[in-house]
PDB file of N, CA and C in Angstrom:
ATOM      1  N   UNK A   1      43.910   3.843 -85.381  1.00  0.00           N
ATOM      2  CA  UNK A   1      43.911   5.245 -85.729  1.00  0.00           C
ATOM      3  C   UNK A   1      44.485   5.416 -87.135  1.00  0.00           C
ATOM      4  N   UNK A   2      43.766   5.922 -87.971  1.00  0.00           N
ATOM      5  CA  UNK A   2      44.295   6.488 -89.126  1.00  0.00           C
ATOM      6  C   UNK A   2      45.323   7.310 -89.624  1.00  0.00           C
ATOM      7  N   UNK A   3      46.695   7.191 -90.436  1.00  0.00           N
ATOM      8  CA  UNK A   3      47.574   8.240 -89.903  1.00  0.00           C
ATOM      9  C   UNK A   3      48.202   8.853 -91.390  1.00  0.00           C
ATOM     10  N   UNK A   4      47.898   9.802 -91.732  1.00  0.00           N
ATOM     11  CA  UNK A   4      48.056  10.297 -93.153  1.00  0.00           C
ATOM     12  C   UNK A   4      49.818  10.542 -93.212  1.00  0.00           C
ATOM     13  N   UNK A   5      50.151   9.494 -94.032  1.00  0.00           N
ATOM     14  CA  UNK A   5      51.449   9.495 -94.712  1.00  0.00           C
ATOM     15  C   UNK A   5      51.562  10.431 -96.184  1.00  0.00           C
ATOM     16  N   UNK A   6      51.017  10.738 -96.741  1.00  0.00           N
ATOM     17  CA  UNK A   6      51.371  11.718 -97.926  1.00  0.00           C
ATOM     18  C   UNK A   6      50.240  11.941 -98.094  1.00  0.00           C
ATOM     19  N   UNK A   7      50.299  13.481 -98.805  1.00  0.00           N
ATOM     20  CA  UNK A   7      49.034  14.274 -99.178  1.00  0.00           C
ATOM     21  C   UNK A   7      49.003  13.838-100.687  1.00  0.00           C
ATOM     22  N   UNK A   8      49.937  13.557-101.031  1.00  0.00           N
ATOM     23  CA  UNK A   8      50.113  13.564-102.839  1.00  0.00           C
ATOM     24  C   UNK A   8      49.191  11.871-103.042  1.00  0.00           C
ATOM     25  N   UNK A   9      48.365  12.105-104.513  1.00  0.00           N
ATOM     26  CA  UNK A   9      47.691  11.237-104.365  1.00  0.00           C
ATOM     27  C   UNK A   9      48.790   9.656-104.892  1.00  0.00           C
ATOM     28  N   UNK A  10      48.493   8.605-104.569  1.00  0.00           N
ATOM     29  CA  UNK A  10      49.524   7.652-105.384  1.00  0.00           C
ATOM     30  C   UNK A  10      49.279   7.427-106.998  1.00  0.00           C
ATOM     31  N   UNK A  11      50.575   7.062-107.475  1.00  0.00           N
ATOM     32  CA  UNK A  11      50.149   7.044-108.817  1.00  0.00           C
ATOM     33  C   UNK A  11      49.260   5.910-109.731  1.00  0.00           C
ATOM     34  N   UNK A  12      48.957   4.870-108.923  1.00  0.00           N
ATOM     35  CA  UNK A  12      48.220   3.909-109.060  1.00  0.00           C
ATOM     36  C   UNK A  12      46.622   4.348-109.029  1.00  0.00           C
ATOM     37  N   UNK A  13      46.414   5.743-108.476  1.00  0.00           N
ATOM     38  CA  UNK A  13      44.820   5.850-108.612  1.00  0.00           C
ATOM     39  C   UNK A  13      44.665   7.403-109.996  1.00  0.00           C
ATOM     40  N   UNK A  14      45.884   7.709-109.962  1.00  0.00           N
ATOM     41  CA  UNK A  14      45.767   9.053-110.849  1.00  0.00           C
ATOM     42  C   UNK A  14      45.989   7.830-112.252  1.00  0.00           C
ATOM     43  N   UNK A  15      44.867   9.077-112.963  1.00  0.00           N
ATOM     44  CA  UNK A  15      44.183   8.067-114.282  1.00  0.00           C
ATOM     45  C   UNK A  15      44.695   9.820-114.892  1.00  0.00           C
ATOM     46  N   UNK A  16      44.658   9.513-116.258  1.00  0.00           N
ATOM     47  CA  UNK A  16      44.624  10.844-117.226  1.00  0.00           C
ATOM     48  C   UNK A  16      43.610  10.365-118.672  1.00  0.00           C
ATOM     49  N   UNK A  17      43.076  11.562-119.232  1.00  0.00           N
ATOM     50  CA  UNK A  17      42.022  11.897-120.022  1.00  0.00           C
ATOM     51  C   UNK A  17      42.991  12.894-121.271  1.00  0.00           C
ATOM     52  N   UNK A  18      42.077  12.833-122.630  1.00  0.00           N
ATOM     53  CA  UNK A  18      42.067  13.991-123.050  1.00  0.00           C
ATOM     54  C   UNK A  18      40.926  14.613-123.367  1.00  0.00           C
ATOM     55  N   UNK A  19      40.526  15.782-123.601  1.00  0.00           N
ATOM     56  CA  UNK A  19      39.247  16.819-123.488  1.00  0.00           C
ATOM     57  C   UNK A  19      39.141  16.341-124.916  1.00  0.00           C
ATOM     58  N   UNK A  20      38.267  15.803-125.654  1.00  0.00           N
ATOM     59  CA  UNK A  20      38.154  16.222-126.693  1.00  0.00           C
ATOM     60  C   UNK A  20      37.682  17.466-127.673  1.00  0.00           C
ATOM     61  N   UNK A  21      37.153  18.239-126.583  1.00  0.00           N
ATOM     62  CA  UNK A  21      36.803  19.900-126.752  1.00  0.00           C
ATOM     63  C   UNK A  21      37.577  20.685-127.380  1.00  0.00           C
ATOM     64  N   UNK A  22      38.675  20.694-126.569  1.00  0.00           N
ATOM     65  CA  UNK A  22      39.488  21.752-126.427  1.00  0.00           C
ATOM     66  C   UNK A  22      41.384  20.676-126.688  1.00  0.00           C
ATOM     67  N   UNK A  23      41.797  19.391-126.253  1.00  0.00           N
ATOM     68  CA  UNK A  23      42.489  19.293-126.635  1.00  0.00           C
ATOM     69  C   UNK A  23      43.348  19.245-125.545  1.00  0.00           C
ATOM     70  N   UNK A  24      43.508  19.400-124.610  1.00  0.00           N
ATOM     71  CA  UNK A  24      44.530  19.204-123.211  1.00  0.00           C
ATOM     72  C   UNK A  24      44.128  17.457-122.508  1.00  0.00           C
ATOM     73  N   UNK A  25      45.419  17.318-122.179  1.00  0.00           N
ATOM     74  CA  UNK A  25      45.184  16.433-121.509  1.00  0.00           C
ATOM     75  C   UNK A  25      45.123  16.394-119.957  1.00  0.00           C
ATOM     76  N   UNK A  26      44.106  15.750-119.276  1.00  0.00           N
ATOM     77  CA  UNK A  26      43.707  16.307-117.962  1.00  0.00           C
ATOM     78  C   UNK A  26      44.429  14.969-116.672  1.00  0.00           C
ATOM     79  N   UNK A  27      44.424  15.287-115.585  1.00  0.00           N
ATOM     80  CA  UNK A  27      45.066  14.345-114.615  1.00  0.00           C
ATOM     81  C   UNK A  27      44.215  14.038-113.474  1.00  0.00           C
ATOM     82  N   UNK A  28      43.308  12.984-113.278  1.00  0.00           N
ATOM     83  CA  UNK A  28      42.409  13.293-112.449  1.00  0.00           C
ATOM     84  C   UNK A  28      42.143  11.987-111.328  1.00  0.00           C
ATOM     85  N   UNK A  29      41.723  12.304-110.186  1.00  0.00           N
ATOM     86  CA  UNK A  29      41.515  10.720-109.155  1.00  0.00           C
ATOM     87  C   UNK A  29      39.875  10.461-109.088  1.00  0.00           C
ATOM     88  N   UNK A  30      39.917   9.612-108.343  1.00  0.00           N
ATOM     89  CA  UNK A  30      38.218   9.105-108.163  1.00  0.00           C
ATOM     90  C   UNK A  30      37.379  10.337-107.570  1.00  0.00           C
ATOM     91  N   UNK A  31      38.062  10.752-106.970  1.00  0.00           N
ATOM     92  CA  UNK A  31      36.870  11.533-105.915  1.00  0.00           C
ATOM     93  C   UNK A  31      36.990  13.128-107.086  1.00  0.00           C
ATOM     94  N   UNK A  32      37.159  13.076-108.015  1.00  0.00           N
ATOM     95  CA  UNK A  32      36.910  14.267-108.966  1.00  0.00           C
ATOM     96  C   UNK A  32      35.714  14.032-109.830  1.00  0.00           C
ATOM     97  N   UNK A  33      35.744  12.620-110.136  1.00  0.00           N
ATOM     98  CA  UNK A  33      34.478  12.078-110.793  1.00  0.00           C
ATOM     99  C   UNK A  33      33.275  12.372-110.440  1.00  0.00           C
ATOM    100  N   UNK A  34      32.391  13.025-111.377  1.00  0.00           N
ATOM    101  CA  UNK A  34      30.879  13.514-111.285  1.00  0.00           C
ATOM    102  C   UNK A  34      30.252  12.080-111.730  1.00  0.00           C
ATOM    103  N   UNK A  35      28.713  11.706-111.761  1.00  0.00           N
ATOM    104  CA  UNK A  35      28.000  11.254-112.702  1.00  0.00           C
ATOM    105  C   UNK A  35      26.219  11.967-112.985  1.00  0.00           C
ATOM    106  N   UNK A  36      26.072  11.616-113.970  1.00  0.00           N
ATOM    107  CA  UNK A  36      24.937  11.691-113.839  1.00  0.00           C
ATOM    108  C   UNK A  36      23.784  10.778-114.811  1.00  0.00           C
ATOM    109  N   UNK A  37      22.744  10.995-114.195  1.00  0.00           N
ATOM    110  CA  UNK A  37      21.395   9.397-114.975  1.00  0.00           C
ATOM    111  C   UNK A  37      20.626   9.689-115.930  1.00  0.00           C
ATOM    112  N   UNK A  38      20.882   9.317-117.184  1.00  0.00           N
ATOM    113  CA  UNK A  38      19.844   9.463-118.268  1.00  0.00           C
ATOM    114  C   UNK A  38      19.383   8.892-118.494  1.00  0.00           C
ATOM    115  N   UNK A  39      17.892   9.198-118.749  1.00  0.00           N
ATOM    116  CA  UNK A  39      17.307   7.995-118.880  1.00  0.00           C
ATOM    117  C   UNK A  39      16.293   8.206-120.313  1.00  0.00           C
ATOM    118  N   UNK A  40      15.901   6.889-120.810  1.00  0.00           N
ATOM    119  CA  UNK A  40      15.108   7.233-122.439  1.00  0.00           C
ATOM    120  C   UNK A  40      14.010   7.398-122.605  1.00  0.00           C
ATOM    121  N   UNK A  41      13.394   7.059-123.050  1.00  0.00           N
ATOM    122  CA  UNK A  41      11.139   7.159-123.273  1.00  0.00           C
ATOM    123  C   UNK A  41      10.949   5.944-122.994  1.00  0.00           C
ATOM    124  N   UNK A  42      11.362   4.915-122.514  1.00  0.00           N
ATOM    125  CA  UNK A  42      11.048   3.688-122.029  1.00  0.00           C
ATOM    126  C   UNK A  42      11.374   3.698-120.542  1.00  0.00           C
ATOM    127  N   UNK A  43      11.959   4.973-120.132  1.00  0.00           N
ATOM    128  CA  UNK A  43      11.906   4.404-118.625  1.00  0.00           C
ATOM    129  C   UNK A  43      13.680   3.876-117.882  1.00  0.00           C
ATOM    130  N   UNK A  44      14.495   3.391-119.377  1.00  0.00           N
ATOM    131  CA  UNK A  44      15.402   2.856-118.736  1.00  0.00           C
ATOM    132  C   UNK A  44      16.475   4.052-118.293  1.00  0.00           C
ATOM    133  N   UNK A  45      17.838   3.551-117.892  1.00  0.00           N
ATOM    134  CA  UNK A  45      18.844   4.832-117.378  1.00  0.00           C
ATOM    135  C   UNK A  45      20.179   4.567-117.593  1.00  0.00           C
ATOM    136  N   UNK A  46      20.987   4.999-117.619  1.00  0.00           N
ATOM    137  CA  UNK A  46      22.467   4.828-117.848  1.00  0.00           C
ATOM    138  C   UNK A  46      22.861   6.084-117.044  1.00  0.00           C
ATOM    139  N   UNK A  47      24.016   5.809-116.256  1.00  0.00           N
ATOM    140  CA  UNK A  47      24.796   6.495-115.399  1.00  0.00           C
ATOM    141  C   UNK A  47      26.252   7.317-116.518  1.00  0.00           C
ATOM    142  N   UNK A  48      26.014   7.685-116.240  1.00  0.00           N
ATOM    143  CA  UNK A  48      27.511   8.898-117.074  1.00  0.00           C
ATOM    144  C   UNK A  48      28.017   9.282-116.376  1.00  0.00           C
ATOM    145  N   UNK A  49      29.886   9.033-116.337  1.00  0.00           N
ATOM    146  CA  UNK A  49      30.571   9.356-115.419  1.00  0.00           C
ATOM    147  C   UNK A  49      31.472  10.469-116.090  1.00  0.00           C
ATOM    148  N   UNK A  50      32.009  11.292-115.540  1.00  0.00           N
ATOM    149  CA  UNK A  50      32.501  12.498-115.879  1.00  0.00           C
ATOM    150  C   UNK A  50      33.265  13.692-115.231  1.00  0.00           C
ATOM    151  N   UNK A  51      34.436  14.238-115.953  1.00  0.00           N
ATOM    152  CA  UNK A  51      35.135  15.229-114.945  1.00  0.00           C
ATOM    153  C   UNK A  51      34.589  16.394-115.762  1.00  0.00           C
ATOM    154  N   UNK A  52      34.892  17.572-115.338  1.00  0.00           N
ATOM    155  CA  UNK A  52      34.608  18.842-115.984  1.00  0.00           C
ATOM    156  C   UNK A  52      36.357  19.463-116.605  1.00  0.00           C
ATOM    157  N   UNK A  53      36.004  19.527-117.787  1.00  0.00           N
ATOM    158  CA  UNK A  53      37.834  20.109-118.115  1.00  0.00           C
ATOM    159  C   UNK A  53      37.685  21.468-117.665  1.00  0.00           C
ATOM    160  N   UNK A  54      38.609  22.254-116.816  1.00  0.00           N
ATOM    161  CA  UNK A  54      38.347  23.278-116.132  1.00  0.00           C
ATOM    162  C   UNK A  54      39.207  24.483-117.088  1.00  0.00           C
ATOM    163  N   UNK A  55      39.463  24.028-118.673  1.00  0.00           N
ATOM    164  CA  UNK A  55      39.794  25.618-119.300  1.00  0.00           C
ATOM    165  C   UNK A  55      38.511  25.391-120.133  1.00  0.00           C
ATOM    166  N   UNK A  56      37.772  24.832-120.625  1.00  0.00           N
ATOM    167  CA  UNK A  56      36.560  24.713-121.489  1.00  0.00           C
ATOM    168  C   UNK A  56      35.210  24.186-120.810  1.00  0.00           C
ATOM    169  N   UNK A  57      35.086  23.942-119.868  1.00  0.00           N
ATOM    170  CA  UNK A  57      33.845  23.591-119.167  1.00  0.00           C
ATOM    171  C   UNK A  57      33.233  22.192-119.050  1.00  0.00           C
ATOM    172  N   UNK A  58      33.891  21.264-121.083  1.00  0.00           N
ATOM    173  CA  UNK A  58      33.328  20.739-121.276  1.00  0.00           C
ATOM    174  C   UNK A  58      33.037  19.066-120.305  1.00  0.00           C
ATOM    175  N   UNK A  59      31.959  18.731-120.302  1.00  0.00           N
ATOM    176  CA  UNK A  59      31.897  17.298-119.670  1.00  0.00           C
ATOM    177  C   UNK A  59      32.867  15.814-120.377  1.00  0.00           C
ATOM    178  N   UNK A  60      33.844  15.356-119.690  1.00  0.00           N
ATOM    179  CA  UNK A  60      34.754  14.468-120.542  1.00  0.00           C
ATOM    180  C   UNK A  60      34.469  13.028-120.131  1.00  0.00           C
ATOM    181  N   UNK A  61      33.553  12.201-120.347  1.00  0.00           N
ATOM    182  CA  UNK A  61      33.154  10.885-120.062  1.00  0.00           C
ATOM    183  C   UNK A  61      35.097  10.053-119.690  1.00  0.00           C
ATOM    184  N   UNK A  62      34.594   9.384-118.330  1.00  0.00           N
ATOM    185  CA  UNK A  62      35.513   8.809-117.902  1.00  0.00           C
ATOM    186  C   UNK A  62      35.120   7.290-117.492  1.00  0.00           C
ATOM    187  N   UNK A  63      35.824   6.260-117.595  1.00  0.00           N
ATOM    188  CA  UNK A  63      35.094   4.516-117.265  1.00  0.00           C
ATOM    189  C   UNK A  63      35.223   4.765-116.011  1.00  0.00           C
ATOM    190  N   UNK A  64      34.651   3.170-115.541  1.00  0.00           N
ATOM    191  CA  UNK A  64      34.710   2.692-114.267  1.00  0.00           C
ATOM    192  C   UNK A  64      35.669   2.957-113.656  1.00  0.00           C
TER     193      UNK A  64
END
């Protein structure tokens, strides 16, 4: 049985960013991460991973 010991996330998975938009620095875990697939005139694709900075909107590329 699964048994939830803390709601707070650990600090080993909280990663931080800065917006380059706007200039704040953001605090964020895995499961906040968006992506999405672009792909070129040949067909190929690249995955873009990304949080949304939530005072400017803007999309802030985040790694693996």
């Amino acid at each position: 049985m699964v048994k939830v010991i803390s709601t707070v996330p650990c600090m080993s998975v909280v990663k931080q960013v800065v917006c380059k938009n706007c200039g704040v620095t953001l605090q964020y875990v895995p499961k906040d991460i968006e992506s999405e697939r672009h792909y070129d005139y040949l067909g190929d694709s690249d995955e873009f991973r990304f949080i949304k900075c939530p005072p400017c909107g803007h999309k802030v590329g985040v790694g693996r």
